[in-house]
Protein backbone atom coordinates (compact mmCIF):
# COMPACT_ATOMS: atom_id res chain seq x y z
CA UNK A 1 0.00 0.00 0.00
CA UNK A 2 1.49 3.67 -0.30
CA UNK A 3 -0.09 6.82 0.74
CA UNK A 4 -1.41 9.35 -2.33
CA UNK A 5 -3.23 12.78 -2.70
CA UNK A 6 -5.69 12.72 -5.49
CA UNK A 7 -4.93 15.42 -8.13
CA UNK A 8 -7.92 15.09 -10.77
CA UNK A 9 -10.41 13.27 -12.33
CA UNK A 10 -10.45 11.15 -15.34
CA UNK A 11 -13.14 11.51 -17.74
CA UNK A 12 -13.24 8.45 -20.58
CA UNK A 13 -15.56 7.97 -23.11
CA UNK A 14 -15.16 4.58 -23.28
CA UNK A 15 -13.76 2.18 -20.49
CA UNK A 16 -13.49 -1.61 -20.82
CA UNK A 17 -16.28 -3.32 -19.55
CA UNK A 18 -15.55 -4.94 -15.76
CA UNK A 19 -14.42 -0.79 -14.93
CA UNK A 20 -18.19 0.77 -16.10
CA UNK A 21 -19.44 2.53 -13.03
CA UNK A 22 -15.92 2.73 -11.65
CA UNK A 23 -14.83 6.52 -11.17
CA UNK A 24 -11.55 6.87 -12.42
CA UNK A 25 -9.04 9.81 -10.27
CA UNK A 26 -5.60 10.90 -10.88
CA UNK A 27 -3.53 10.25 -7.96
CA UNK A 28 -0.05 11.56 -7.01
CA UNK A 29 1.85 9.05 -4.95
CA UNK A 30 4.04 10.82 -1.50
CA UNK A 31 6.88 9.54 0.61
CA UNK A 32 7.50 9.50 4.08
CA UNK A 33 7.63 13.57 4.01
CA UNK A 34 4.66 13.98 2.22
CA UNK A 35 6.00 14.91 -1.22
CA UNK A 36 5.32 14.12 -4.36
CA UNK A 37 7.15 10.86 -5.95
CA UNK A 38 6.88 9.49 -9.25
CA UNK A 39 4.82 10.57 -12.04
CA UNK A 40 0.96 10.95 -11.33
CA UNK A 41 -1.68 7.55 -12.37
CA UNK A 42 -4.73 6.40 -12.12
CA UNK A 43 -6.51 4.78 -9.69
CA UNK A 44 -10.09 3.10 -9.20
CA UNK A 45 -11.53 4.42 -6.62
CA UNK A 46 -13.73 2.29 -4.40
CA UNK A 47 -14.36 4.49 -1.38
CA UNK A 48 -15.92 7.94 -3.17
CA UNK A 49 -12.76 10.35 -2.58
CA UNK A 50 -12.35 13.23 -4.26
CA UNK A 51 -9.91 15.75 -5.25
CA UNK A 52 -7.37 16.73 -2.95
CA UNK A 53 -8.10 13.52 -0.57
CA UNK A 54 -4.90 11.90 1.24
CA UNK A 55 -5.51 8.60 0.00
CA UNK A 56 -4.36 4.77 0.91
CA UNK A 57 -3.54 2.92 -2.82
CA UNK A 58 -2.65 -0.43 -3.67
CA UNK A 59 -1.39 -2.28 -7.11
CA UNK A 60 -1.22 -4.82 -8.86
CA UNK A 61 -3.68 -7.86 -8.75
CA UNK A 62 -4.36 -6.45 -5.07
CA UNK A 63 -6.14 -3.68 -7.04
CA UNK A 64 -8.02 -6.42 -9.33
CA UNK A 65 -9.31 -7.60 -6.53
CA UNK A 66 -10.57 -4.58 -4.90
CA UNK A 67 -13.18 -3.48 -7.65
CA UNK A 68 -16.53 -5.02 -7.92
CA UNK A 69 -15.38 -6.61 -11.43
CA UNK A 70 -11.89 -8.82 -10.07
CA UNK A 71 -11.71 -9.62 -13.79
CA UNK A 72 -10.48 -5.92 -14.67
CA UNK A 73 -7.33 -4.19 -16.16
CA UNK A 74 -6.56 -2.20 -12.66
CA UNK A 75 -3.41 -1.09 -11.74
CA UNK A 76 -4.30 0.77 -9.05
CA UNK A 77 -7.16 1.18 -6.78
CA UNK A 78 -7.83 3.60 -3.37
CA UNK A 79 -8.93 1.26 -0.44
CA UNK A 80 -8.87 4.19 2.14
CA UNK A 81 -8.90 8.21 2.57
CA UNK A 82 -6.43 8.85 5.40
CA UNK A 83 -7.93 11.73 8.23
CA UNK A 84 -4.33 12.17 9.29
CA UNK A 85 -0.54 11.56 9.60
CA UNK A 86 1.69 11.44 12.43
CA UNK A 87 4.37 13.85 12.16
């Protein structure tokens, strides 16, 4: 899992078919300080954030698994928004 802040939206004409009715967001992925790392992606989002969210992501089949269709072309997916960080 790595911690994110959601930058934007996606907005796609066409999606394949297991990701219909899956909102799509633009996610910057942060290290340990809390700055940015990496170059933005996108992410399924399964818990309704929204832009400018702190944001829990995971990859790989571990985001398959966490849409409603497992059979999906995920990379990513956001499994939690984070309240707050120690430090």
């Amino acid at each position: 899992m790595q911690v994110a802040t959601v930058i934007g939206t996606v907005v796609a004409s066409q999606k394949a078919q297991s990701l219909v009715g899956v909102k799509l967001l633009i996610v910057q992925f942060l290290n340990d300080r809390q700055e940015p790392i990496g170059n933005p992606q996108v992410a399924g989002d399964t818990v309704q954030a929204g832009v400018g969210d702190l944001v829990m992501v995971v990859g790989g089949r571990e985001a398959a698994v966490a849409l409603p269709d497992t059979f999906n072309p995920a990379d990513y997916a956001i499994v939690g928004i984070i309240d707050s960080l120690p430090g």
